[in-house]
PDB file of N, CA and C in Angstrom:
ATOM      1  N   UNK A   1      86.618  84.485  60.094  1.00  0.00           N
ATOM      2  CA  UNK A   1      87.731  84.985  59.336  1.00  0.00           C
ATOM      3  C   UNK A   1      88.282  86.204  60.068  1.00  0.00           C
ATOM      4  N   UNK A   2      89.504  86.211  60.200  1.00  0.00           N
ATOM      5  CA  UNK A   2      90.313  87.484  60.646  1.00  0.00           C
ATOM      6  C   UNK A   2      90.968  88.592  59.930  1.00  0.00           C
ATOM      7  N   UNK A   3      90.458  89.370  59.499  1.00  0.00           N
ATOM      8  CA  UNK A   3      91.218  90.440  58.249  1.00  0.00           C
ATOM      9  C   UNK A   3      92.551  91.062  59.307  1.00  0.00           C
ATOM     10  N   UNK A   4      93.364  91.540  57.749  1.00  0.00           N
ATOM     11  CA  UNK A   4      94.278  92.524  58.446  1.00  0.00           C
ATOM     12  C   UNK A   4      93.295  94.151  57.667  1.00  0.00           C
ATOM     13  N   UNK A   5      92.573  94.689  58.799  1.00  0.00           N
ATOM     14  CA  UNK A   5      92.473  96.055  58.353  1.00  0.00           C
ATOM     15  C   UNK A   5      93.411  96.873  57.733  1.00  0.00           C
ATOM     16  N   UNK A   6      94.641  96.755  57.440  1.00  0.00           N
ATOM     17  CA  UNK A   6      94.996  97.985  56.931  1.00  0.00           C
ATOM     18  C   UNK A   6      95.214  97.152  55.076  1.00  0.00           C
ATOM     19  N   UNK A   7      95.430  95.980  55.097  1.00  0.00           N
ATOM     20  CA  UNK A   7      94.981  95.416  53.648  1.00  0.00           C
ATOM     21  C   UNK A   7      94.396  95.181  53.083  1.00  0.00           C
ATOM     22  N   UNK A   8      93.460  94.360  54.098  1.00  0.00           N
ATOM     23  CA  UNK A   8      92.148  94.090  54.065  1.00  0.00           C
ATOM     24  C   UNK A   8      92.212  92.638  53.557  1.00  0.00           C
ATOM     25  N   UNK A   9      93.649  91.949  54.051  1.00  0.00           N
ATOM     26  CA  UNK A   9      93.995  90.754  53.321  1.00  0.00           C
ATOM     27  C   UNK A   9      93.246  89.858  54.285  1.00  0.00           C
ATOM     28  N   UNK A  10      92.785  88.652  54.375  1.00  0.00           N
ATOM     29  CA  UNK A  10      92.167  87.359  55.302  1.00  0.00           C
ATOM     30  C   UNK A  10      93.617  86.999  56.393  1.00  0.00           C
ATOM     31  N   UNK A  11      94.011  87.110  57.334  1.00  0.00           N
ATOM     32  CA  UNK A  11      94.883  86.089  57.895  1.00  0.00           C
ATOM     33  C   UNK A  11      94.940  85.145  58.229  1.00  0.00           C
ATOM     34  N   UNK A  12      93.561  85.282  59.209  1.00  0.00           N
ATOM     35  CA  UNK A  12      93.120  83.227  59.716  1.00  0.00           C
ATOM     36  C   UNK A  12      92.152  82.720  59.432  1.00  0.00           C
ATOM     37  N   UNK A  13      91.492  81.733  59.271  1.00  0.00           N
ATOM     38  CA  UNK A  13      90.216  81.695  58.949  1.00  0.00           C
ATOM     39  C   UNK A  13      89.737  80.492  59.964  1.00  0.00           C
ATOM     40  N   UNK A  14      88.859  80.273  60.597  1.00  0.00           N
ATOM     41  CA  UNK A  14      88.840  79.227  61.421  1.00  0.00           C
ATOM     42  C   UNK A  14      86.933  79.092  61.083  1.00  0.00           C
ATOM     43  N   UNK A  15      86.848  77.687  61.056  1.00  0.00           N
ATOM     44  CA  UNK A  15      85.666  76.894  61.246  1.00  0.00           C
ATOM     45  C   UNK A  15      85.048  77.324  62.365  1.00  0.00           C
ATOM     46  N   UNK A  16      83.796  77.648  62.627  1.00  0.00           N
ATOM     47  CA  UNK A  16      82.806  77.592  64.259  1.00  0.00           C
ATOM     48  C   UNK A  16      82.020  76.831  64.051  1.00  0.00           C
ATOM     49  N   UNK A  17      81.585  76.133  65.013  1.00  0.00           N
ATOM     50  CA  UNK A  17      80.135  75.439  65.255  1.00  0.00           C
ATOM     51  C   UNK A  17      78.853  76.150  65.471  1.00  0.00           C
ATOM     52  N   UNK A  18      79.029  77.378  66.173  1.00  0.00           N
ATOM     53  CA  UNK A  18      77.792  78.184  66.142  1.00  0.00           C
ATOM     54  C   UNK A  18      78.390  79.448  65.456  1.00  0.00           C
ATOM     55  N   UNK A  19      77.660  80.603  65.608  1.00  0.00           N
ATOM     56  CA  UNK A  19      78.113  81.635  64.756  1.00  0.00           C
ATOM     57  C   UNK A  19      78.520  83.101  65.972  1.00  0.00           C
ATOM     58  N   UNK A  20      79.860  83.531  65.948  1.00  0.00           N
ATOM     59  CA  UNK A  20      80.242  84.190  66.668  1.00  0.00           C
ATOM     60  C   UNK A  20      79.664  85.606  67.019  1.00  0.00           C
ATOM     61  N   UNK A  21      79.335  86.242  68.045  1.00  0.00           N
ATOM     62  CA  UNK A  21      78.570  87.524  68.515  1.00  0.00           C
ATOM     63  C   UNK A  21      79.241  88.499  68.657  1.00  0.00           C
ATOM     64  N   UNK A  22      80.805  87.984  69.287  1.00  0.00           N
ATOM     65  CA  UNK A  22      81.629  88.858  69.613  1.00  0.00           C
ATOM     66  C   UNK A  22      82.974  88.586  69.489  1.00  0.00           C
ATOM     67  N   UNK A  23      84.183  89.432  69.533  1.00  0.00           N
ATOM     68  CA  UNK A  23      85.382  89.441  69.570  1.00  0.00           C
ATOM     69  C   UNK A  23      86.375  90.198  69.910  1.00  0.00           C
ATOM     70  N   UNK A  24      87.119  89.681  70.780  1.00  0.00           N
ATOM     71  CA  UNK A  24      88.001  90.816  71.566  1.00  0.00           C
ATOM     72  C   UNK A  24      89.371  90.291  71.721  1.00  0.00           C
ATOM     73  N   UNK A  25      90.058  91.636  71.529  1.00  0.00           N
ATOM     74  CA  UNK A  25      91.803  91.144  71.330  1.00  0.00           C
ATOM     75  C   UNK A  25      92.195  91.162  72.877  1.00  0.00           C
ATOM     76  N   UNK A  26      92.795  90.208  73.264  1.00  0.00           N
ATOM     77  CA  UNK A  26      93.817  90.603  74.738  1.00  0.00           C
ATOM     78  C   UNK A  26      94.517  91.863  74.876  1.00  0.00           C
ATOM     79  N   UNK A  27      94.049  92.303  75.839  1.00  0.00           N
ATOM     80  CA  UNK A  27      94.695  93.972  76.316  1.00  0.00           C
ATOM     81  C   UNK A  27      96.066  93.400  76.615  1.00  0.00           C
ATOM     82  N   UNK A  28      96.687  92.288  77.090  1.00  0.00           N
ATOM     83  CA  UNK A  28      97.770  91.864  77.770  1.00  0.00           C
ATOM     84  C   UNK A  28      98.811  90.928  76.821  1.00  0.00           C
ATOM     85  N   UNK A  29      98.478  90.766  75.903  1.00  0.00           N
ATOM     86  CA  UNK A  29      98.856  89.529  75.036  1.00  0.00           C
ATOM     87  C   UNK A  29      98.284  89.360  73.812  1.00  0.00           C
ATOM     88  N   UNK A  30      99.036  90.421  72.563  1.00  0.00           N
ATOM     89  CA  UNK A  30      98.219  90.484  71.181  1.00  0.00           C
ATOM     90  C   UNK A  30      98.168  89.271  70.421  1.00  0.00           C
ATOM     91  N   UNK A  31      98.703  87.910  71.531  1.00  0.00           N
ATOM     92  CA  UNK A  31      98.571  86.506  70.174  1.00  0.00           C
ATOM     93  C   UNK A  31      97.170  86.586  71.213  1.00  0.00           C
ATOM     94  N   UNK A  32      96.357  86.328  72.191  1.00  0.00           N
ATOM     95  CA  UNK A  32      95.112  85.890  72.096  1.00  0.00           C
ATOM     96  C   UNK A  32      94.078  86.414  71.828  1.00  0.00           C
ATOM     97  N   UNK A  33      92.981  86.088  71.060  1.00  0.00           N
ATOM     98  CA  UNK A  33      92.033  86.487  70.703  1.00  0.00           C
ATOM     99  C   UNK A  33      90.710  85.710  71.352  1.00  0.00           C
ATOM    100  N   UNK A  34      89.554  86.202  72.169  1.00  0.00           N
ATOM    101  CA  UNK A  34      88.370  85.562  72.549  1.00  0.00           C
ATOM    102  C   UNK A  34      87.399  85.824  71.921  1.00  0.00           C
ATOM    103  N   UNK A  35      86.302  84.455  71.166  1.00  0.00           N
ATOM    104  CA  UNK A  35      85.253  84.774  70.741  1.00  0.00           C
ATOM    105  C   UNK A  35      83.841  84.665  71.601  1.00  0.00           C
ATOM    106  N   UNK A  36      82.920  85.357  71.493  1.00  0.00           N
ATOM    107  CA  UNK A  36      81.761  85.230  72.127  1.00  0.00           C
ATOM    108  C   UNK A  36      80.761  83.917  71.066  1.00  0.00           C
ATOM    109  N   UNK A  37      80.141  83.230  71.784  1.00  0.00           N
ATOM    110  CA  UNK A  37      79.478  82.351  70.574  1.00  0.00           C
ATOM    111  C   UNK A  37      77.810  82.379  70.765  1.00  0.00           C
ATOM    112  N   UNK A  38      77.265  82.304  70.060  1.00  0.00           N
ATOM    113  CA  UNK A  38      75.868  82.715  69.701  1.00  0.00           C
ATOM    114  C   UNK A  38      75.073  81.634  71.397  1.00  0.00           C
ATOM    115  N   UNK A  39      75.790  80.382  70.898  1.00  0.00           N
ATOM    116  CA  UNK A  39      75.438  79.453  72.071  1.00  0.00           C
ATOM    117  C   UNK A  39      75.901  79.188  73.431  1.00  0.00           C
ATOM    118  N   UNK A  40      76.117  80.754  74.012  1.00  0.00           N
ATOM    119  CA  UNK A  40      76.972  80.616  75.512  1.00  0.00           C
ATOM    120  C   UNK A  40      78.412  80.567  75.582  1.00  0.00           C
ATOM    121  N   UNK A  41      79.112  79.920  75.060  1.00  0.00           N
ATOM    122  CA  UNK A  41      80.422  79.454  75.333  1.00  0.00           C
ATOM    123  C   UNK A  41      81.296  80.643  74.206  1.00  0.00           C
ATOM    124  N   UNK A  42      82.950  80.951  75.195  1.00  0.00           N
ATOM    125  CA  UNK A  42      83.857  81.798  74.625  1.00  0.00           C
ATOM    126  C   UNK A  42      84.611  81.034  74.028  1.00  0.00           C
ATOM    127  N   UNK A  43      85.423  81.288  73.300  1.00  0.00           N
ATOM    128  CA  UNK A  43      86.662  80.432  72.832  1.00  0.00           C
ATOM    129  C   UNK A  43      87.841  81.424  72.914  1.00  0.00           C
ATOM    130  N   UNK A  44      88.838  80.523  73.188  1.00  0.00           N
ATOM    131  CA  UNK A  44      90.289  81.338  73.341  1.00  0.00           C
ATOM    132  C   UNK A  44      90.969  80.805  71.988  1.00  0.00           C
ATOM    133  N   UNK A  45      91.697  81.564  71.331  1.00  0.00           N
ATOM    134  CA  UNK A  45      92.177  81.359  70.048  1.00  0.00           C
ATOM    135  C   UNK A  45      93.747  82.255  70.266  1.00  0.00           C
ATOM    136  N   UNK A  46      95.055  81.415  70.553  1.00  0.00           N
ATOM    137  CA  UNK A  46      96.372  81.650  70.468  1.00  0.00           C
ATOM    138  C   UNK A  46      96.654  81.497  68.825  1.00  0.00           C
ATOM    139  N   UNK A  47      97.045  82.942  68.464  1.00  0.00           N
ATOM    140  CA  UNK A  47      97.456  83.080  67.234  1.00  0.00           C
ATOM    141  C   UNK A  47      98.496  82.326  66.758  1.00  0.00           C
ATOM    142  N   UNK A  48      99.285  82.387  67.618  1.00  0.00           N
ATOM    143  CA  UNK A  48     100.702  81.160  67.761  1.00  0.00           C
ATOM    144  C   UNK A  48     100.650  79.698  67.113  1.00  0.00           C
ATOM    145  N   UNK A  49      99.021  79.109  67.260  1.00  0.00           N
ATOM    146  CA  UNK A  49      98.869  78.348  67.323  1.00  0.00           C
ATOM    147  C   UNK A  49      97.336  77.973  66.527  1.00  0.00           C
ATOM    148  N   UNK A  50      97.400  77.816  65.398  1.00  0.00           N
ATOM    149  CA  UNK A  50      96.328  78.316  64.751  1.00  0.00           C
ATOM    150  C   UNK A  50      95.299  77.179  64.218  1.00  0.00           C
ATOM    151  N   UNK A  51      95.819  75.812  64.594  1.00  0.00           N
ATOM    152  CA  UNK A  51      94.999  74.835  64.484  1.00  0.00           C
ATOM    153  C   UNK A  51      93.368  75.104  64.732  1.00  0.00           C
ATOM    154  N   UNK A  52      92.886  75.951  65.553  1.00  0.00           N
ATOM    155  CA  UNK A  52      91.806  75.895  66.159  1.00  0.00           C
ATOM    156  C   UNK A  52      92.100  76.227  67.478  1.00  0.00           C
ATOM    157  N   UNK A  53      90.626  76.525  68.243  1.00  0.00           N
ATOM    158  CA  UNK A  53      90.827  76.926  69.848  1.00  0.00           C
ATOM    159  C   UNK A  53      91.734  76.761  70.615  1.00  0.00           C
ATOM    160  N   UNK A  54      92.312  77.222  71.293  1.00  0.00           N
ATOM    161  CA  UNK A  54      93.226  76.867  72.431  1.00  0.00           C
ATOM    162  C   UNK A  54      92.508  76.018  73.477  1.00  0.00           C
ATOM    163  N   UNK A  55      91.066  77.311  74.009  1.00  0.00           N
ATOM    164  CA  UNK A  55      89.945  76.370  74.935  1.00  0.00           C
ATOM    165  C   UNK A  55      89.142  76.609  74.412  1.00  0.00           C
ATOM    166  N   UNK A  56      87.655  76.116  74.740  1.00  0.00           N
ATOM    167  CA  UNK A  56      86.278  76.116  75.083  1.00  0.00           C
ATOM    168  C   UNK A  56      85.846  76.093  76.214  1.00  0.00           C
ATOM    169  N   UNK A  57      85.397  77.676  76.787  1.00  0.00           N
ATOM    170  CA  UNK A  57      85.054  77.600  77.927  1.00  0.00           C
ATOM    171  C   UNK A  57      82.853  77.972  78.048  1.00  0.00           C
ATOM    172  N   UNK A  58      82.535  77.192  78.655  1.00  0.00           N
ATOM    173  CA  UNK A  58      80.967  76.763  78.684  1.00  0.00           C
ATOM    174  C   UNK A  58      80.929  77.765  79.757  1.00  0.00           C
ATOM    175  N   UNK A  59      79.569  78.797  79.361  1.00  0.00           N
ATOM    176  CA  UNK A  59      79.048  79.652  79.976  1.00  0.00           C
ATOM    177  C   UNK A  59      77.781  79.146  81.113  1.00  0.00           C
ATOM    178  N   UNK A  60      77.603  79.710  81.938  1.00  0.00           N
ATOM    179  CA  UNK A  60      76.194  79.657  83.315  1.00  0.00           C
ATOM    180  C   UNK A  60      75.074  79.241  81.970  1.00  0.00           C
ATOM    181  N   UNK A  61      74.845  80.293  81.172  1.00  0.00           N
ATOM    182  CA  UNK A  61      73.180  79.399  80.315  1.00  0.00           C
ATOM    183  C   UNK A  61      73.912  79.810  78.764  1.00  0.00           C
ATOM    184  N   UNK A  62      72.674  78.683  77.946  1.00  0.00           N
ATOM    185  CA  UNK A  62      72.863  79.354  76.102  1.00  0.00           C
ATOM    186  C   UNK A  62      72.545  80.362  75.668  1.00  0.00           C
ATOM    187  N   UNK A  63      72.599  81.660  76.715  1.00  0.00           N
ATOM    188  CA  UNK A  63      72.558  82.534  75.907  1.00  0.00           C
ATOM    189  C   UNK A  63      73.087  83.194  74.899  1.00  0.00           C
ATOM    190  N   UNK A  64      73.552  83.869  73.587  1.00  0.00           N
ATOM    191  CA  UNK A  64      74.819  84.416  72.958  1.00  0.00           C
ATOM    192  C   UNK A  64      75.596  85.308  74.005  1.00  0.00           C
ATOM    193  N   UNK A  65      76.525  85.038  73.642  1.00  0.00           N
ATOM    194  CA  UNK A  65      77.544  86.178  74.623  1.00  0.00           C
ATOM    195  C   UNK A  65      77.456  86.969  73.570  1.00  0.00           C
ATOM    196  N   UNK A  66      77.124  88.445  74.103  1.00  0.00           N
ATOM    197  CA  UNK A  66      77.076  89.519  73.469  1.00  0.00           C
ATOM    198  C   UNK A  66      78.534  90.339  73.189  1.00  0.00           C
ATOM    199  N   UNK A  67      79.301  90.153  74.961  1.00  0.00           N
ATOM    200  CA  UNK A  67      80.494  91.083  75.310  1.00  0.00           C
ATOM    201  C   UNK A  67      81.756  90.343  75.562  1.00  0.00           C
ATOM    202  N   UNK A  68      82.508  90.863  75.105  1.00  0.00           N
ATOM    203  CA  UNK A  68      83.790  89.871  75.739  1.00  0.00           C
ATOM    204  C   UNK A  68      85.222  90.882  76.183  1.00  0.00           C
ATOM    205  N   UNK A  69      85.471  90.930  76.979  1.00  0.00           N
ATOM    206  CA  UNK A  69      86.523  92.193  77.571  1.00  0.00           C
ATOM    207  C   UNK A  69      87.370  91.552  78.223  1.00  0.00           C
ATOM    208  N   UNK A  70      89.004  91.255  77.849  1.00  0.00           N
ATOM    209  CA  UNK A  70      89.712  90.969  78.937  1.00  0.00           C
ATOM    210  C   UNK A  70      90.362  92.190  79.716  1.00  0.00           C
ATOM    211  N   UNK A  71      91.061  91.819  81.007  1.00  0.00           N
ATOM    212  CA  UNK A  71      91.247  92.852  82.041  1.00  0.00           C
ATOM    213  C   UNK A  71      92.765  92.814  82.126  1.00  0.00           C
ATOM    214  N   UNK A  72      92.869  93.958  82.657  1.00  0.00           N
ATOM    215  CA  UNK A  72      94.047  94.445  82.410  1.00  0.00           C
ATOM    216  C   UNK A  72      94.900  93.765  83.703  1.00  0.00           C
ATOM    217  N   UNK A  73      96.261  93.355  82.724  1.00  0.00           N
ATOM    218  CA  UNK A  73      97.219  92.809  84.546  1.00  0.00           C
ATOM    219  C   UNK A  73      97.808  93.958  85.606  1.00  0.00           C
ATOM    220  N   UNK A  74      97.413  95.122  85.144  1.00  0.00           N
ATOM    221  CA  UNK A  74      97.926  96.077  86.571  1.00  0.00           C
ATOM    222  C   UNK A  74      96.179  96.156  87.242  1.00  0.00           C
ATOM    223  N   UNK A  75      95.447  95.740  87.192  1.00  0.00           N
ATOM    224  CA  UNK A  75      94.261  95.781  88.307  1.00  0.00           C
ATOM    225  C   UNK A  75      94.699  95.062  89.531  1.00  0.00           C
ATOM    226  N   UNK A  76      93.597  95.102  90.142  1.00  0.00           N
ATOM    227  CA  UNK A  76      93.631  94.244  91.596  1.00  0.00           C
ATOM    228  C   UNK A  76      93.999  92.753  91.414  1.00  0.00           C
ATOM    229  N   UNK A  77      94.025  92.120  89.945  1.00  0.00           N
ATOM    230  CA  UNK A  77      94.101  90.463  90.087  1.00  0.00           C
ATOM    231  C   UNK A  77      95.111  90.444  90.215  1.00  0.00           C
ATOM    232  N   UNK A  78      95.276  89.370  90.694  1.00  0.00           N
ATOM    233  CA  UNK A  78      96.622  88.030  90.742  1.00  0.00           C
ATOM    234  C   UNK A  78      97.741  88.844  89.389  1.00  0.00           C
ATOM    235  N   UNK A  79      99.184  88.468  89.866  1.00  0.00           N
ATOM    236  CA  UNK A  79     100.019  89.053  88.335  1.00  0.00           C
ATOM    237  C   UNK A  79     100.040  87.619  87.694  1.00  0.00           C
ATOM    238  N   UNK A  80     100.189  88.010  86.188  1.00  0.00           N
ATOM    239  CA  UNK A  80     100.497  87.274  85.622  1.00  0.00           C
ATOM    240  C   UNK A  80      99.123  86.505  85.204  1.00  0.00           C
ATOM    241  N   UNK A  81      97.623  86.549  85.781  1.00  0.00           N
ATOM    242  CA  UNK A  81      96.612  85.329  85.374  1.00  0.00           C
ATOM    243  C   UNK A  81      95.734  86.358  84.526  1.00  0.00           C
ATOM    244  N   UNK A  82      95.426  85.728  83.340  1.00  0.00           N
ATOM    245  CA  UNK A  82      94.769  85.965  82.249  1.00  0.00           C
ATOM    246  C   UNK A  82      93.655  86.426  82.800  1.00  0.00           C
ATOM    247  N   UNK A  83      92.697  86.997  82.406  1.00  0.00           N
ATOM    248  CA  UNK A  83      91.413  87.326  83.076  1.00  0.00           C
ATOM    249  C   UNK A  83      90.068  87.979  82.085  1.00  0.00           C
ATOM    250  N   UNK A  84      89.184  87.307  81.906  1.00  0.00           N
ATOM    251  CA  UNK A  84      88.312  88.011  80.951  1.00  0.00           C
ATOM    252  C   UNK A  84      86.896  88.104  81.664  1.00  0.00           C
ATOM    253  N   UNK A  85      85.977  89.285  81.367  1.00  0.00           N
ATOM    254  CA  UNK A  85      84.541  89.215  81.488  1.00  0.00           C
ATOM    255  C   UNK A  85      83.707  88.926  79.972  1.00  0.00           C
ATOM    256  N   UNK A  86      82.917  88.061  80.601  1.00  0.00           N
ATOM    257  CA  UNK A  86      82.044  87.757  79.407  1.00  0.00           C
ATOM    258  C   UNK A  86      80.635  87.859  79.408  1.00  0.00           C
ATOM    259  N   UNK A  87      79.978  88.517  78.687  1.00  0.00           N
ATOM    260  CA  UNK A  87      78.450  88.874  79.056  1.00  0.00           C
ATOM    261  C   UNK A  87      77.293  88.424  78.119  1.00  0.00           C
ATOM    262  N   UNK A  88      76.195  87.731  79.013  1.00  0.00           N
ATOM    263  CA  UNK A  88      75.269  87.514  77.615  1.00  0.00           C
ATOM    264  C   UNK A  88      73.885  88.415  78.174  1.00  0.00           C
ATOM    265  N   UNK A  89      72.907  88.064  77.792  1.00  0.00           N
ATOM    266  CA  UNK A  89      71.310  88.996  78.210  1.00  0.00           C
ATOM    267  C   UNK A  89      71.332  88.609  79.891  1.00  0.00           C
ATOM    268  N   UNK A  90      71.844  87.661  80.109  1.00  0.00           N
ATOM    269  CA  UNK A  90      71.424  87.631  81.559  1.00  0.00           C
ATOM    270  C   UNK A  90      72.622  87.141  82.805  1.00  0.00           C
ATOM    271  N   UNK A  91      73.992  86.919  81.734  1.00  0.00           N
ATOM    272  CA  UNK A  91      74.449  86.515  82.828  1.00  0.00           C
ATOM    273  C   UNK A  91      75.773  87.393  82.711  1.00  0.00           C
ATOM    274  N   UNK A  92      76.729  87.657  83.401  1.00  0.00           N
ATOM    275  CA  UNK A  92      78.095  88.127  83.630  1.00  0.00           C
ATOM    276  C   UNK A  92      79.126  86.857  83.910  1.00  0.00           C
ATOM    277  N   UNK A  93      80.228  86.723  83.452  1.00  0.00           N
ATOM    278  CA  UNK A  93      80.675  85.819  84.041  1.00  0.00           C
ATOM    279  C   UNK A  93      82.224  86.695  83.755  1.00  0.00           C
ATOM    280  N   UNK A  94      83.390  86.157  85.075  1.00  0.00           N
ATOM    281  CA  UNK A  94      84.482  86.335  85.290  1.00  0.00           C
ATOM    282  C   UNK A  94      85.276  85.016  85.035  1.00  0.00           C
ATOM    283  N   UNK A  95      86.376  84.945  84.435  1.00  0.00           N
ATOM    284  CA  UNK A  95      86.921  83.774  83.942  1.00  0.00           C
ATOM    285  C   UNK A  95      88.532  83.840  84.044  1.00  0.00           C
ATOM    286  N   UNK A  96      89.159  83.134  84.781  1.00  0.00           N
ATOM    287  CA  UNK A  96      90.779  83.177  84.886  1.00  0.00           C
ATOM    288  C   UNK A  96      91.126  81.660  83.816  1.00  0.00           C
ATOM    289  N   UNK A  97      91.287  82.525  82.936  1.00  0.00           N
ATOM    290  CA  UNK A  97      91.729  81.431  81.783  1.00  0.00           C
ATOM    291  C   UNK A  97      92.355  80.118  81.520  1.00  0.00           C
ATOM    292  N   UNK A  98      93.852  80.710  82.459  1.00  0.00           N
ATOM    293  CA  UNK A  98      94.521  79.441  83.188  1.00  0.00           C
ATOM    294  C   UNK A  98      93.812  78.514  83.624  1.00  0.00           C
ATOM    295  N   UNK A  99      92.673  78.406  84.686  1.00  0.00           N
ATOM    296  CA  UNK A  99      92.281  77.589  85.113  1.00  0.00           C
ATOM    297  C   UNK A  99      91.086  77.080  84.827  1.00  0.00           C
ATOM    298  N   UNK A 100      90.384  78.258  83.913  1.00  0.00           N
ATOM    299  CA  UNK A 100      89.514  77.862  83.600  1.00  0.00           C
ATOM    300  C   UNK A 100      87.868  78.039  84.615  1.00  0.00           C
ATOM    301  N   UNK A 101      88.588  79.081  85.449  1.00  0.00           N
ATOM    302  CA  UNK A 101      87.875  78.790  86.857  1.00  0.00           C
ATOM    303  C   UNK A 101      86.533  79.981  86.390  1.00  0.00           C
ATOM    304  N   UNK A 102      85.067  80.422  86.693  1.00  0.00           N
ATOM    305  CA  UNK A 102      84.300  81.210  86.224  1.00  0.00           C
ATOM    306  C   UNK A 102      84.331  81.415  87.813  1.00  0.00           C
ATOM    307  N   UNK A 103      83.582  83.372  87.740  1.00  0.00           N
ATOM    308  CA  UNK A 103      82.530  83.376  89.046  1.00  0.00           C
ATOM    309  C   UNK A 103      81.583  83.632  88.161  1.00  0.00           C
TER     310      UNK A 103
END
């Protein structure tokens, strides 16, 4: 469920399959939202578009992702490509959204 803090009204409410660890708003783009999931994998959630996930992206192991931080587009990346770090107990992973691509 997504509150609006200053009402404290529900806005979205979306179904998970596992139970979420973490959540982080896009520094670059306030419709996306990424969840961390207990079982490895992030989800991208376009507010725009509220059916459910945009993606499911599958992490290196099942660990819970603890952290989820996207990066800012004036860094060193590419302009314009989405970019998030995602962290669980043992792994780091870098993720260009667009493609879906991890290091």
């Amino acid at each position: 469920m997504l509150l609006d803090m200053r009402s404290r009204q529900s806005m979205f409410n979306f179904e998970l399959q596992v139970p979420a660890w973490s959540c982080s708003w896009d520094l670059n783009n306030s419709h996306y939202i990424y969840a961390g999931l207990q079982n490895g994998c992030v989800l991208v959630f376009d507010m725009c578009q509220t059916a459910g996930p945009m993606k499911s992206l599958v992490g290196l192991t099942r660990n819970p992702v603890h952290t989820v931080h996207s990066l800012s587009q004036t860094s060193s990346l590419s302009s314009g490509v989405k970019t998030i770090l995602s962290a669980s107990a043992i792994d780091l992973c870098q993720w260009n959204i667009d493609s879906e691509e991890r290091h």
